[in-house]
PDB file of N, CA and C in Angstrom:
ATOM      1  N   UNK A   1      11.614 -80.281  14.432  1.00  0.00           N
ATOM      2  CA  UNK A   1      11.265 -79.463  15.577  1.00  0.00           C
ATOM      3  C   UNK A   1       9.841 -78.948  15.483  1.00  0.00           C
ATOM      4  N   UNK A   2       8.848 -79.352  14.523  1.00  0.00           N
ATOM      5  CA  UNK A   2       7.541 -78.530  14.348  1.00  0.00           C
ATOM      6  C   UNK A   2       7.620 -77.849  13.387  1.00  0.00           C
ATOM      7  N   UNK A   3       6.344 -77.126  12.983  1.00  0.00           N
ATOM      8  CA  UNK A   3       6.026 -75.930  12.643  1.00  0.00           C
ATOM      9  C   UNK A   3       5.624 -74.998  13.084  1.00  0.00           C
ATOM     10  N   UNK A   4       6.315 -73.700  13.025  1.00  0.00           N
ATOM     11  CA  UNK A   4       5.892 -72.361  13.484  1.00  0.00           C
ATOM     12  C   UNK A   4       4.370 -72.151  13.440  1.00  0.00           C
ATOM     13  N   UNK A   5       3.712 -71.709  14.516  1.00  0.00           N
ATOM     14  CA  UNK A   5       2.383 -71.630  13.605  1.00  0.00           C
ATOM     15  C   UNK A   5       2.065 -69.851  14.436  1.00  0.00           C
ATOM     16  N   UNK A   6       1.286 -68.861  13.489  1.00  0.00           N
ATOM     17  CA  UNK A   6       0.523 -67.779  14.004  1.00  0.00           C
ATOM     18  C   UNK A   6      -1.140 -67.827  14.139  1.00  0.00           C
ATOM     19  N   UNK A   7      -1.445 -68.230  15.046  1.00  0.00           N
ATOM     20  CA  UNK A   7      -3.148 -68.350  14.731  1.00  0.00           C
ATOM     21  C   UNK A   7      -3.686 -66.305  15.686  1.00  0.00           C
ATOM     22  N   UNK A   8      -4.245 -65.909  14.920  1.00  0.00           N
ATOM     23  CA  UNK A   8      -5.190 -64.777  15.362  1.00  0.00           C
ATOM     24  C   UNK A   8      -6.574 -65.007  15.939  1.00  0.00           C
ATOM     25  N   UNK A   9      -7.217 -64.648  16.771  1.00  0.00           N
ATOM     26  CA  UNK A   9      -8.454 -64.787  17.352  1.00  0.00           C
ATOM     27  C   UNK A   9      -9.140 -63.857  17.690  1.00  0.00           C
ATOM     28  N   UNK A  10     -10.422 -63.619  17.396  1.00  0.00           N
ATOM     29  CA  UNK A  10     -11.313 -62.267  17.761  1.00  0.00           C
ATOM     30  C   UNK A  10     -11.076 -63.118  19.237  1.00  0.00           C
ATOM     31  N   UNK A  11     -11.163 -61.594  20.145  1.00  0.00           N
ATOM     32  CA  UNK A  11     -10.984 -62.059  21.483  1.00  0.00           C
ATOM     33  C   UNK A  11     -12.659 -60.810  21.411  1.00  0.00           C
ATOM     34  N   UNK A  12     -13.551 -61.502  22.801  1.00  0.00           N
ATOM     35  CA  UNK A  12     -14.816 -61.037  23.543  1.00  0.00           C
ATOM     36  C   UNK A  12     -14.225 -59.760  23.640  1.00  0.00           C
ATOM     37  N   UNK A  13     -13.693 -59.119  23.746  1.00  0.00           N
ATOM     38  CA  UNK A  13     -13.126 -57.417  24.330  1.00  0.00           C
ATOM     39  C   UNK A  13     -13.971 -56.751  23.292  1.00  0.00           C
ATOM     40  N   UNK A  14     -14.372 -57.289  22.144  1.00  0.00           N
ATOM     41  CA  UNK A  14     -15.233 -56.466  21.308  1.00  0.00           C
ATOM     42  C   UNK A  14     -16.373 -55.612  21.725  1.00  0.00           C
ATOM     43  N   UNK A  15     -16.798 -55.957  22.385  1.00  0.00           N
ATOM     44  CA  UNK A  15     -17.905 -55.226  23.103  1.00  0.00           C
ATOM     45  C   UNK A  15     -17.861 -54.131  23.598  1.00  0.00           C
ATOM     46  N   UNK A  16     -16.741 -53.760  23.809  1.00  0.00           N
ATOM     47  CA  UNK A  16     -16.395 -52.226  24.201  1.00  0.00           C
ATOM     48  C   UNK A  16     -15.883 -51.559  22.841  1.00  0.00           C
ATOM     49  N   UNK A  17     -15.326 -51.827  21.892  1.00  0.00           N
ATOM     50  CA  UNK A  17     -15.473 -51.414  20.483  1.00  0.00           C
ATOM     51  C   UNK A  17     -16.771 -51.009  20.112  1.00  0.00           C
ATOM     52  N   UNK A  18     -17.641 -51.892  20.148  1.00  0.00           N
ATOM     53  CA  UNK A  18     -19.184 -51.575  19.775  1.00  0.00           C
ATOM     54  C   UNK A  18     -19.548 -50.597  20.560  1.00  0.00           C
ATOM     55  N   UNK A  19     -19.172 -50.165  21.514  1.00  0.00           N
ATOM     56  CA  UNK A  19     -20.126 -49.516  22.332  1.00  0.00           C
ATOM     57  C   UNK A  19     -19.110 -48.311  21.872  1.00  0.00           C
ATOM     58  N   UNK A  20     -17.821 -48.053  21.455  1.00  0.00           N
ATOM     59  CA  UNK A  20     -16.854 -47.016  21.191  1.00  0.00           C
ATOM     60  C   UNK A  20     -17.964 -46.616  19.693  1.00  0.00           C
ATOM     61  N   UNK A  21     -18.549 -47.065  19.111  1.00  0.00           N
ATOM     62  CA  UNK A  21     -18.790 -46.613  17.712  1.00  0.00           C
ATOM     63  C   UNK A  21     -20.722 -46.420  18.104  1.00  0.00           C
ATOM     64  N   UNK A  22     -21.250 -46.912  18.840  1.00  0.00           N
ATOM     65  CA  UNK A  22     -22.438 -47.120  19.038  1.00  0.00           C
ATOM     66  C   UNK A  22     -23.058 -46.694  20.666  1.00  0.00           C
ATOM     67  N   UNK A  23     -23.461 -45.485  20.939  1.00  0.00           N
ATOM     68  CA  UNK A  23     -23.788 -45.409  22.369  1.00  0.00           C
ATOM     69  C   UNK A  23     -24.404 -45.912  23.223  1.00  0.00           C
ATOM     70  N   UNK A  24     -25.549 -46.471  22.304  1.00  0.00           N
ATOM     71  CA  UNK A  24     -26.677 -47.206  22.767  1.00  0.00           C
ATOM     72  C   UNK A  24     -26.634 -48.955  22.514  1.00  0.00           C
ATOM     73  N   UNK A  25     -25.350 -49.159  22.649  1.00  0.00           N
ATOM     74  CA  UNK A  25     -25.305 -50.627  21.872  1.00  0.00           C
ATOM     75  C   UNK A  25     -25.002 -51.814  22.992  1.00  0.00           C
ATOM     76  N   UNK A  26     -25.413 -51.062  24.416  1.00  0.00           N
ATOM     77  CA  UNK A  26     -25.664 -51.917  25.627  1.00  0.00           C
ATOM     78  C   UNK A  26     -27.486 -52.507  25.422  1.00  0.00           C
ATOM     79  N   UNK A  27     -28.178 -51.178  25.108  1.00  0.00           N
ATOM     80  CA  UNK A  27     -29.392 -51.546  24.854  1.00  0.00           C
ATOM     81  C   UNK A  27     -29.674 -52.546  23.937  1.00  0.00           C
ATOM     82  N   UNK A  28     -28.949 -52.899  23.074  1.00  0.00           N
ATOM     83  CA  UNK A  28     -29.165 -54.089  21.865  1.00  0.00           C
ATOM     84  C   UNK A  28     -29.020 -55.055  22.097  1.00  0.00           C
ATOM     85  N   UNK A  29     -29.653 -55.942  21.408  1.00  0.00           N
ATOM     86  CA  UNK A  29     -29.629 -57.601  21.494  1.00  0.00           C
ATOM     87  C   UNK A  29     -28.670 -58.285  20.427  1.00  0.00           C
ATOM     88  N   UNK A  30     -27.046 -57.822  20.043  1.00  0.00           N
ATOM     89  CA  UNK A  30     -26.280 -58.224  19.309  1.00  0.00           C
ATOM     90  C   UNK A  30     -25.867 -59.062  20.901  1.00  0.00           C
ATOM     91  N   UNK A  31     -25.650 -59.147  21.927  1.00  0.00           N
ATOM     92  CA  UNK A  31     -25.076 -59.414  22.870  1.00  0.00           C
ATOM     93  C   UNK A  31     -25.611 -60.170  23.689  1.00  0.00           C
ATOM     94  N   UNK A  32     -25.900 -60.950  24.368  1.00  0.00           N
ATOM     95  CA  UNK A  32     -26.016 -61.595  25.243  1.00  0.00           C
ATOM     96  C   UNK A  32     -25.893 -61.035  26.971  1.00  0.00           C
ATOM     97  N   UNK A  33     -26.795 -60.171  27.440  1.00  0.00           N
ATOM     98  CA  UNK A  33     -26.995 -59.513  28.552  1.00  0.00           C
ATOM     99  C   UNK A  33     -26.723 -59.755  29.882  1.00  0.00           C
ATOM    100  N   UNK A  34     -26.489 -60.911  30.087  1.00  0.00           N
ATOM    101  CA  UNK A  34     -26.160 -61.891  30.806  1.00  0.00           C
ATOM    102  C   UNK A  34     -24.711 -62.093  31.117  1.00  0.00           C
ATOM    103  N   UNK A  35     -24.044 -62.711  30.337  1.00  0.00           N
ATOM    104  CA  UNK A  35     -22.841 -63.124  29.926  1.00  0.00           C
ATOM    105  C   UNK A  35     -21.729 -62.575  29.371  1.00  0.00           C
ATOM    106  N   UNK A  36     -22.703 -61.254  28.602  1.00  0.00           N
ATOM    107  CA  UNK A  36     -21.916 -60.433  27.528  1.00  0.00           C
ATOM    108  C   UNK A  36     -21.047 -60.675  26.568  1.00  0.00           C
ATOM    109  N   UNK A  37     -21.923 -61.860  26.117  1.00  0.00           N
ATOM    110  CA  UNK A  37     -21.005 -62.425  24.647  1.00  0.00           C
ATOM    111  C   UNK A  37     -21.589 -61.798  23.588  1.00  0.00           C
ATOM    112  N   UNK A  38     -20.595 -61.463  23.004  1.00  0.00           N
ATOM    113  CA  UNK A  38     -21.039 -61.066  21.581  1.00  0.00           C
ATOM    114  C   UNK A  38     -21.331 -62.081  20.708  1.00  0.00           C
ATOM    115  N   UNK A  39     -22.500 -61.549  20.095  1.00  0.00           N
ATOM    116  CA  UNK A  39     -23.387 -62.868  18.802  1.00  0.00           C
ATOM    117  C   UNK A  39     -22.156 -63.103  18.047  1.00  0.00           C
ATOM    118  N   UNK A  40     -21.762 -64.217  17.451  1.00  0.00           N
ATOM    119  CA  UNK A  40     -21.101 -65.239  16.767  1.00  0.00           C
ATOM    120  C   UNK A  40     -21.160 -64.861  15.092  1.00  0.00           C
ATOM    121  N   UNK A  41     -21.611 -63.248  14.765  1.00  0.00           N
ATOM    122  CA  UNK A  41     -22.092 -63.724  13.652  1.00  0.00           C
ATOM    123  C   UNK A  41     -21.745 -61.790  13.377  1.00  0.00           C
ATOM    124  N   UNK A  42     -20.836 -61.559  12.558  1.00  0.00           N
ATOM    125  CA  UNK A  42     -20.380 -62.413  11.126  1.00  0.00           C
ATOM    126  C   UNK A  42     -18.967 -63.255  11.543  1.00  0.00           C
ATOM    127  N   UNK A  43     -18.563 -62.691  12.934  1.00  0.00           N
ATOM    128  CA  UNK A  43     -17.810 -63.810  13.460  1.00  0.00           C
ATOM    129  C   UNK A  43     -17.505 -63.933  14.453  1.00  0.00           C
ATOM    130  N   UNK A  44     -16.754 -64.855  14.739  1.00  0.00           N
ATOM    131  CA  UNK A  44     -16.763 -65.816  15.805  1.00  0.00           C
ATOM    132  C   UNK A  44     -15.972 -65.115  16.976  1.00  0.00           C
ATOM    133  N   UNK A  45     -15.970 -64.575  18.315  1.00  0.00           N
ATOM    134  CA  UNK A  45     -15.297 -64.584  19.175  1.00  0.00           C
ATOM    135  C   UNK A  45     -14.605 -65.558  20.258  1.00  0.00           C
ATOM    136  N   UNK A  46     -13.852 -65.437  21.370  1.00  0.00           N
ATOM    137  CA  UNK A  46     -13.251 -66.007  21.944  1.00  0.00           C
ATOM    138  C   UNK A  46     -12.705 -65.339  23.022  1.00  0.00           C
ATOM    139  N   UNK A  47     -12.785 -66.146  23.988  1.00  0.00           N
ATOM    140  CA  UNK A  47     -12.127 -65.534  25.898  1.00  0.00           C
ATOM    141  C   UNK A  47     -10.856 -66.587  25.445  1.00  0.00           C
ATOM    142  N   UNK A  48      -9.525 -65.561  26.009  1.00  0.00           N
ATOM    143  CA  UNK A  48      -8.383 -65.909  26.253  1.00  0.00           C
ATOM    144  C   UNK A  48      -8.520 -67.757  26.683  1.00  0.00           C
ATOM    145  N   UNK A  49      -9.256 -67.450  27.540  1.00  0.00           N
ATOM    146  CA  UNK A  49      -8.903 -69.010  28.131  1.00  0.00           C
ATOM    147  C   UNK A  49      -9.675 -69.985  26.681  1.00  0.00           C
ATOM    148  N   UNK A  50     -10.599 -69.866  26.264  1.00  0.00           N
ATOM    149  CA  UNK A  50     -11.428 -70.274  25.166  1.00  0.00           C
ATOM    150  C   UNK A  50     -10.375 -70.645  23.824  1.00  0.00           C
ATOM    151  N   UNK A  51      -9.514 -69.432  23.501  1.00  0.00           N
ATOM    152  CA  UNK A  51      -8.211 -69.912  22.796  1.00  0.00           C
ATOM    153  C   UNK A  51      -7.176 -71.267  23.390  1.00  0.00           C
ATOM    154  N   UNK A  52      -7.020 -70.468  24.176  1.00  0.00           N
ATOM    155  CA  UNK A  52      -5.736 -72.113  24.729  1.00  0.00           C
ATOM    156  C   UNK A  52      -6.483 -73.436  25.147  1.00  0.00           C
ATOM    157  N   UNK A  53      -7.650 -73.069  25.310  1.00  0.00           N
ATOM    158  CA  UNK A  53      -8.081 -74.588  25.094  1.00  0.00           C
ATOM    159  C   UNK A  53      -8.167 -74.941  23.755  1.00  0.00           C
ATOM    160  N   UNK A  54      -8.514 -74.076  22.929  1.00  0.00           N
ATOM    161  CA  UNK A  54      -8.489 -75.097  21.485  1.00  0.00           C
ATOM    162  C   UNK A  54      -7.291 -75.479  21.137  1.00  0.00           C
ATOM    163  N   UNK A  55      -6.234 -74.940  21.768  1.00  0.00           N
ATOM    164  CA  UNK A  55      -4.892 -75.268  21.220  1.00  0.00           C
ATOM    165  C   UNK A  55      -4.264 -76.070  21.636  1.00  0.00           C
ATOM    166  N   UNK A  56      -4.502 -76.085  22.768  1.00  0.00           N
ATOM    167  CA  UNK A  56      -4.346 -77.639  24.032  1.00  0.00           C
ATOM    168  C   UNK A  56      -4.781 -78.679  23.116  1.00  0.00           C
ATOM    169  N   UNK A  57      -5.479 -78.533  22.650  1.00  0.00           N
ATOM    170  CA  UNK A  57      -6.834 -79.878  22.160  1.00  0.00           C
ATOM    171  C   UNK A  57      -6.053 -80.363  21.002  1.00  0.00           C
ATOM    172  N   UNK A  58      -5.516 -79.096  20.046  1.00  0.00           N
ATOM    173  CA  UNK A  58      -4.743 -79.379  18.659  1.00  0.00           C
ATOM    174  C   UNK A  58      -3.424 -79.753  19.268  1.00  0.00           C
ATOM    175  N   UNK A  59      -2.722 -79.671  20.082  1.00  0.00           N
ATOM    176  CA  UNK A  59      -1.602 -80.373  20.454  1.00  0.00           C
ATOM    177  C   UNK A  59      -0.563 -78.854  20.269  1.00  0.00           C
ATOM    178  N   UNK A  60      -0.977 -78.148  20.015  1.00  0.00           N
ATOM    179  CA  UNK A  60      -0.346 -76.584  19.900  1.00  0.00           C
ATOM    180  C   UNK A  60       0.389 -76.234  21.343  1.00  0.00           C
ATOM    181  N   UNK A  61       1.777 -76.544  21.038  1.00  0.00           N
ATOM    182  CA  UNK A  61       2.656 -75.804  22.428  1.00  0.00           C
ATOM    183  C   UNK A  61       2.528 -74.114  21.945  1.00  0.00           C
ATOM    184  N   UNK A  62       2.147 -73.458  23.127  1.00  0.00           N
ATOM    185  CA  UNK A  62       2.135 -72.142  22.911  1.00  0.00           C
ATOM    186  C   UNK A  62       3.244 -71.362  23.422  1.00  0.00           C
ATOM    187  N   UNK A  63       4.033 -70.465  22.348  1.00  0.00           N
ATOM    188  CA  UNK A  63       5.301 -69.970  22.831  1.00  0.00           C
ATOM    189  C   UNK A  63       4.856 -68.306  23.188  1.00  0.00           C
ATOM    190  N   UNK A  64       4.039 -67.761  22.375  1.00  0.00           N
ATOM    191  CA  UNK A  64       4.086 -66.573  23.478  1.00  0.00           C
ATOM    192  C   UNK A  64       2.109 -65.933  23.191  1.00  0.00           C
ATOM    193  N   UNK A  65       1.579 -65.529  23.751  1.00  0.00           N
ATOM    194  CA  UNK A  65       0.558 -64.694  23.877  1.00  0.00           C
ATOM    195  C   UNK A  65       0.493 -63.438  23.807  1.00  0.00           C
ATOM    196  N   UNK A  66      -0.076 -62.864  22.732  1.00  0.00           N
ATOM    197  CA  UNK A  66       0.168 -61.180  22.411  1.00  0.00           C
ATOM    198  C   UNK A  66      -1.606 -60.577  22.366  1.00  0.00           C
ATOM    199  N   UNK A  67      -1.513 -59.646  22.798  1.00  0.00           N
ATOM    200  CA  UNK A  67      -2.795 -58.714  22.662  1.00  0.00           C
ATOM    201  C   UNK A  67      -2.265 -57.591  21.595  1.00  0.00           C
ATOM    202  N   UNK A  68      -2.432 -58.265  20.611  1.00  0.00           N
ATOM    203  CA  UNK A  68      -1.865 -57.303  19.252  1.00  0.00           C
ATOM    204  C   UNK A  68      -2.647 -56.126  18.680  1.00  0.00           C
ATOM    205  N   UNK A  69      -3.693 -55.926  19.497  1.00  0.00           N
ATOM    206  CA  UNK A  69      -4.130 -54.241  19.009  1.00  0.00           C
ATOM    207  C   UNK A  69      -4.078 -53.687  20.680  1.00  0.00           C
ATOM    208  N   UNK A  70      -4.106 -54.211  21.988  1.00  0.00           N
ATOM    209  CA  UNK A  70      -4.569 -53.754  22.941  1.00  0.00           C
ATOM    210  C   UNK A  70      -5.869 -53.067  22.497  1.00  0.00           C
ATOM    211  N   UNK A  71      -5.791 -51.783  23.294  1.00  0.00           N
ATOM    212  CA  UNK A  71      -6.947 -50.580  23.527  1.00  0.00           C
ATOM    213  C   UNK A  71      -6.718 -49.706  22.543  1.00  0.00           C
ATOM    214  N   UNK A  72      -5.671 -49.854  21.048  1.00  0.00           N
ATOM    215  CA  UNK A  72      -5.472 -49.012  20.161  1.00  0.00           C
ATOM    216  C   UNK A  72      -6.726 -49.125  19.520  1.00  0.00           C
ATOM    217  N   UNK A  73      -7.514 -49.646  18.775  1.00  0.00           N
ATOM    218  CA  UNK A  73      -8.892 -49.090  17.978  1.00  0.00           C
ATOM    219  C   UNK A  73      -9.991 -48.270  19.241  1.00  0.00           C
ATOM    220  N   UNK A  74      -9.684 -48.705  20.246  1.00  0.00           N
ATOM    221  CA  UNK A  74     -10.424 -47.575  21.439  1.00  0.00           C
ATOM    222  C   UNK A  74      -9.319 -46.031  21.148  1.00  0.00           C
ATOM    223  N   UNK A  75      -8.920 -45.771  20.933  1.00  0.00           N
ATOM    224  CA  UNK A  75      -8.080 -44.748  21.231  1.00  0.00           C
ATOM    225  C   UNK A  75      -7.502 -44.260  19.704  1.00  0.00           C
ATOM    226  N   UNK A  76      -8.090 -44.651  18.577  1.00  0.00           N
ATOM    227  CA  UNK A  76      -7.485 -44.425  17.134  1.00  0.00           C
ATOM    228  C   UNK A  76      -7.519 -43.373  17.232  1.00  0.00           C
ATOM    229  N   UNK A  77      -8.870 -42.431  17.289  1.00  0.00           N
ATOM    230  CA  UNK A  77      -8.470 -41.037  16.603  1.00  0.00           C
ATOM    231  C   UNK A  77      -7.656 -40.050  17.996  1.00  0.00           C
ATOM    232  N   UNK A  78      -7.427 -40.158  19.346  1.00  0.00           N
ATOM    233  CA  UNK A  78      -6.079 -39.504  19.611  1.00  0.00           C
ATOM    234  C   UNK A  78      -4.817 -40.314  19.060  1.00  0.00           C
ATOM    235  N   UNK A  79      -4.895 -41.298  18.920  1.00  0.00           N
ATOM    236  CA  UNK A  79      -3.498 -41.568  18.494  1.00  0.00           C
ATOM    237  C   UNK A  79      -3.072 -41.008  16.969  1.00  0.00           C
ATOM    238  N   UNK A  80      -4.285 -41.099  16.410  1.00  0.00           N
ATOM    239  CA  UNK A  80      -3.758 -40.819  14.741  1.00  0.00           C
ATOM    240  C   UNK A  80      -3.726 -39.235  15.103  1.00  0.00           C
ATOM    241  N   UNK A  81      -3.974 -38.254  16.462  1.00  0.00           N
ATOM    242  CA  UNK A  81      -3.581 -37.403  16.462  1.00  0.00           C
ATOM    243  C   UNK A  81      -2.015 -36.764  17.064  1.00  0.00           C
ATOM    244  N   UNK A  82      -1.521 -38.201  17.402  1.00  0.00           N
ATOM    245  CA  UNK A  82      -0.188 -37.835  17.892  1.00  0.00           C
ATOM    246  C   UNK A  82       1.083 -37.187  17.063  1.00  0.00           C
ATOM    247  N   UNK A  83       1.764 -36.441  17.505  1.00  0.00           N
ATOM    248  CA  UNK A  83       3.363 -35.830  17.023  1.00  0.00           C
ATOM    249  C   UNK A  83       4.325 -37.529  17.463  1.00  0.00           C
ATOM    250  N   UNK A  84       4.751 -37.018  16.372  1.00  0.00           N
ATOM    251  CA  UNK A  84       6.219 -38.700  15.919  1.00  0.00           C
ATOM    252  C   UNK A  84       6.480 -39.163  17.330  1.00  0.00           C
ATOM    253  N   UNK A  85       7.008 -38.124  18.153  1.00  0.00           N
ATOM    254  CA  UNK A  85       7.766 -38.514  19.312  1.00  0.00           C
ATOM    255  C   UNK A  85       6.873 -38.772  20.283  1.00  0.00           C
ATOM    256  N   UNK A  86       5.505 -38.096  20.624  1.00  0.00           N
ATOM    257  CA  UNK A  86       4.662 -39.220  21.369  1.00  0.00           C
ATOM    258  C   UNK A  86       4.253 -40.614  20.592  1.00  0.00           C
ATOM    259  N   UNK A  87       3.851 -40.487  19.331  1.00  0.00           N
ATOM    260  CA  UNK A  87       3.384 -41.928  18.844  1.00  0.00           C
ATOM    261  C   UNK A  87       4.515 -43.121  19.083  1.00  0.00           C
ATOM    262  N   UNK A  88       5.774 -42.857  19.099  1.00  0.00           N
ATOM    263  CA  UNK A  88       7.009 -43.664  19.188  1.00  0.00           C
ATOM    264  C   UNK A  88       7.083 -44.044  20.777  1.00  0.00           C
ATOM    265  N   UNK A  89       6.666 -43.378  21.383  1.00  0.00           N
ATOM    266  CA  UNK A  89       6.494 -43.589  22.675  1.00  0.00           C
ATOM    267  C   UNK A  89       5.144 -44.314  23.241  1.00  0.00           C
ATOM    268  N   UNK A  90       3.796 -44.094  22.344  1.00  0.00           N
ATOM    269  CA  UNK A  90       2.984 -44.830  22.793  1.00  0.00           C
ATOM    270  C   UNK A  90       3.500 -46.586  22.311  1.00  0.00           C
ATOM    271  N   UNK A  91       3.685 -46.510  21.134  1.00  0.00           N
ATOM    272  CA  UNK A  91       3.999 -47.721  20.209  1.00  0.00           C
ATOM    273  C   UNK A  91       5.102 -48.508  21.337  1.00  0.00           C
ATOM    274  N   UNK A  92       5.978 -47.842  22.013  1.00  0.00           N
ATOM    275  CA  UNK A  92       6.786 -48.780  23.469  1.00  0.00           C
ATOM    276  C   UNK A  92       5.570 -49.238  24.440  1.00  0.00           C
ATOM    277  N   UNK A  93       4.949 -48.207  24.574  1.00  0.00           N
ATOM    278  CA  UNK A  93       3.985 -48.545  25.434  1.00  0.00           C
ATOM    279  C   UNK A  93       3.230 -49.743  25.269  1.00  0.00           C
ATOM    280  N   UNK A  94       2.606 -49.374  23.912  1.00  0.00           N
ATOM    281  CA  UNK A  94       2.073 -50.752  23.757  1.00  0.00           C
ATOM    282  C   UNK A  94       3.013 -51.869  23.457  1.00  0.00           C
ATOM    283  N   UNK A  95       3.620 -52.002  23.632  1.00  0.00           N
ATOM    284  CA  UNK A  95       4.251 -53.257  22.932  1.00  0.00           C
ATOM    285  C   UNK A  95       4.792 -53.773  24.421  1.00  0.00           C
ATOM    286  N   UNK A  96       5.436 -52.492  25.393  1.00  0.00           N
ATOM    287  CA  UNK A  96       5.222 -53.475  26.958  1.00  0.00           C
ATOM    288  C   UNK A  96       4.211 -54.128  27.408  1.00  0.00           C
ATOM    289  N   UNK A  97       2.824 -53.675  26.981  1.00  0.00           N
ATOM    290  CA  UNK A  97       1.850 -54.246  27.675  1.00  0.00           C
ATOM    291  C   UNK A  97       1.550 -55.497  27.007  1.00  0.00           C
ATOM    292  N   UNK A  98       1.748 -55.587  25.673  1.00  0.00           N
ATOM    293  CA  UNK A  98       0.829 -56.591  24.728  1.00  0.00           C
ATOM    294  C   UNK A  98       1.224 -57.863  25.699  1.00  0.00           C
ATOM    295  N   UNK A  99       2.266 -58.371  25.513  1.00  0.00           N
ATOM    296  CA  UNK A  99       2.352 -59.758  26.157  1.00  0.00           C
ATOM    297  C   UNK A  99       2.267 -60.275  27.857  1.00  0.00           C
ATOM    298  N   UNK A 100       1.964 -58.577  28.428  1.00  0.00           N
ATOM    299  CA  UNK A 100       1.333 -58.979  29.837  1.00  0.00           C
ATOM    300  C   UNK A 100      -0.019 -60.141  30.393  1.00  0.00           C
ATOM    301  N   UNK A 101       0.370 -61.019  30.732  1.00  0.00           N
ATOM    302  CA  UNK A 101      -1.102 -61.662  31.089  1.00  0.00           C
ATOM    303  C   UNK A 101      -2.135 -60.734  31.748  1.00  0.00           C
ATOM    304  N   UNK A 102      -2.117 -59.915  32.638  1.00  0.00           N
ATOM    305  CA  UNK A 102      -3.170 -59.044  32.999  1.00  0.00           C
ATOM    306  C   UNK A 102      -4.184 -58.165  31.460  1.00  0.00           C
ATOM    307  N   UNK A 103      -3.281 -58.197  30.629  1.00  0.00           N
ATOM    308  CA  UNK A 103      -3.332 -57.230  29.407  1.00  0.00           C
ATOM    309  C   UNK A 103      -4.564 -57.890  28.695  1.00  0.00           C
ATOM    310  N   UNK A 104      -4.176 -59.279  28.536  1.00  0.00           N
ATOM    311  CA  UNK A 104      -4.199 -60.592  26.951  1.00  0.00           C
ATOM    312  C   UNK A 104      -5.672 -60.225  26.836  1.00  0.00           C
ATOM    313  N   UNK A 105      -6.405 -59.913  27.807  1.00  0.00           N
ATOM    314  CA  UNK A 105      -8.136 -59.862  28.051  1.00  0.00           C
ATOM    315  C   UNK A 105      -9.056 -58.841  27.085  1.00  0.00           C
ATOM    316  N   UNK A 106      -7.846 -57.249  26.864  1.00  0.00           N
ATOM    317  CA  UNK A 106      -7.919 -56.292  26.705  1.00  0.00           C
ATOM    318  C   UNK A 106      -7.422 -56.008  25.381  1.00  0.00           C
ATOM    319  N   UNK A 107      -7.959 -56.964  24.080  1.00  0.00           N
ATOM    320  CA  UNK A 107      -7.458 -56.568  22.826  1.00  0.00           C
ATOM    321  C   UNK A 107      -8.879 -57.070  22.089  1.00  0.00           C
ATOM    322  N   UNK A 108      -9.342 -56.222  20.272  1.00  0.00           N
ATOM    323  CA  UNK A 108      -9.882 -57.328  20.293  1.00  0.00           C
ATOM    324  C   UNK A 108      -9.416 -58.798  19.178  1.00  0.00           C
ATOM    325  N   UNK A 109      -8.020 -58.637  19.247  1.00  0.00           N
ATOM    326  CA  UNK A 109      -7.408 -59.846  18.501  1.00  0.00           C
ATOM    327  C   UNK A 109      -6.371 -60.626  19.374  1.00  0.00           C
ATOM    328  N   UNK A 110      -6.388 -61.415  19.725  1.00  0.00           N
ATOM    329  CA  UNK A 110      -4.798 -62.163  20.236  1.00  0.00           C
ATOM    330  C   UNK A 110      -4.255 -63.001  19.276  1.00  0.00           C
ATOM    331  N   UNK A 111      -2.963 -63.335  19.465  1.00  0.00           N
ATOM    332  CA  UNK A 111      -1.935 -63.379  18.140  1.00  0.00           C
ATOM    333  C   UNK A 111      -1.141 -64.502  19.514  1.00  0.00           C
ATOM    334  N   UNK A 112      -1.219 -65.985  18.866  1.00  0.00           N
ATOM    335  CA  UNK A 112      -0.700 -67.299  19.438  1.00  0.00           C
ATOM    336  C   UNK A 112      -0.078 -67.370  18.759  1.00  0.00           C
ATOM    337  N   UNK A 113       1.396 -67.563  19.164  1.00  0.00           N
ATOM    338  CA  UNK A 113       2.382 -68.043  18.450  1.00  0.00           C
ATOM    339  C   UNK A 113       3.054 -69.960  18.747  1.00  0.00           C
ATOM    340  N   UNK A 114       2.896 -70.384  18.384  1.00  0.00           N
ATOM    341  CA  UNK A 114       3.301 -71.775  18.726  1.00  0.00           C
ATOM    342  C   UNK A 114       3.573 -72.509  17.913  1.00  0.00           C
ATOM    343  N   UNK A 115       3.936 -73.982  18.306  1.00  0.00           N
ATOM    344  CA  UNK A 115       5.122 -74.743  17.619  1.00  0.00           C
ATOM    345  C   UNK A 115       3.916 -76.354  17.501  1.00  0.00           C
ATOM    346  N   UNK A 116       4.246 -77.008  16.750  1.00  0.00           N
ATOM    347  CA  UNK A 116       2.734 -78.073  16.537  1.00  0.00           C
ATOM    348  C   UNK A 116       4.096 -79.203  16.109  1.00  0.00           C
TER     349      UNK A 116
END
């Protein structure tokens, strides 16, 4: 039947991370101004669609699409300020959204699960 496979991918959403840690980091030339790709270097990013084509290509049936951090490193320090019973409640939250296609755009890792 295959092998299970998990591949992870910096997804482009990084750019709003950078700018979460850096105010002025629209003004910089790590990025591509234009396009708003983030430089390739120390690694490599990827647009949702940019993933499933490589996986198309490897023959990778894809069984589900996850945005496995969402907007949580945007939002770490209220969350690491939450009480149990909101954090248990955000943690539903996120986990409804992760596998929304509107969502997949809005992480900066996606997590392919598929069968080869």
């Amino acid at each position: 039947m295959g092998q299970c496979l998990f591949l992870l991918f910096l997804n482009d959403m990084v750019i709003l991370t950078e700018f979460g840690y850096n105010i002025d980091f629209f003004k910089g030339n790590s990025y591509d101004h234009e396009s708003f790709k983030v430089a390739d270097f120390p690694f490599v990013f990827f647009t949702v669609e940019q993933c499933r084509a490589m996986l198309a290509e490897g023959g990778v049936a894809v069984l589900h699409e996850v945005a496995s951090d969402g907007v949580s490193e945007l939002l770490a320090e209220r969350i690491n300020q939450m009480d149990e019973e909101s954090y248990q409640q955000y943690l539903r939250y996120h986990f409804y959204c992760c596998e929304k296609p509107e969502m997949l755009g809005r992480s900066n890792h996606l997590l392919f699960v598929g069968r080869k």
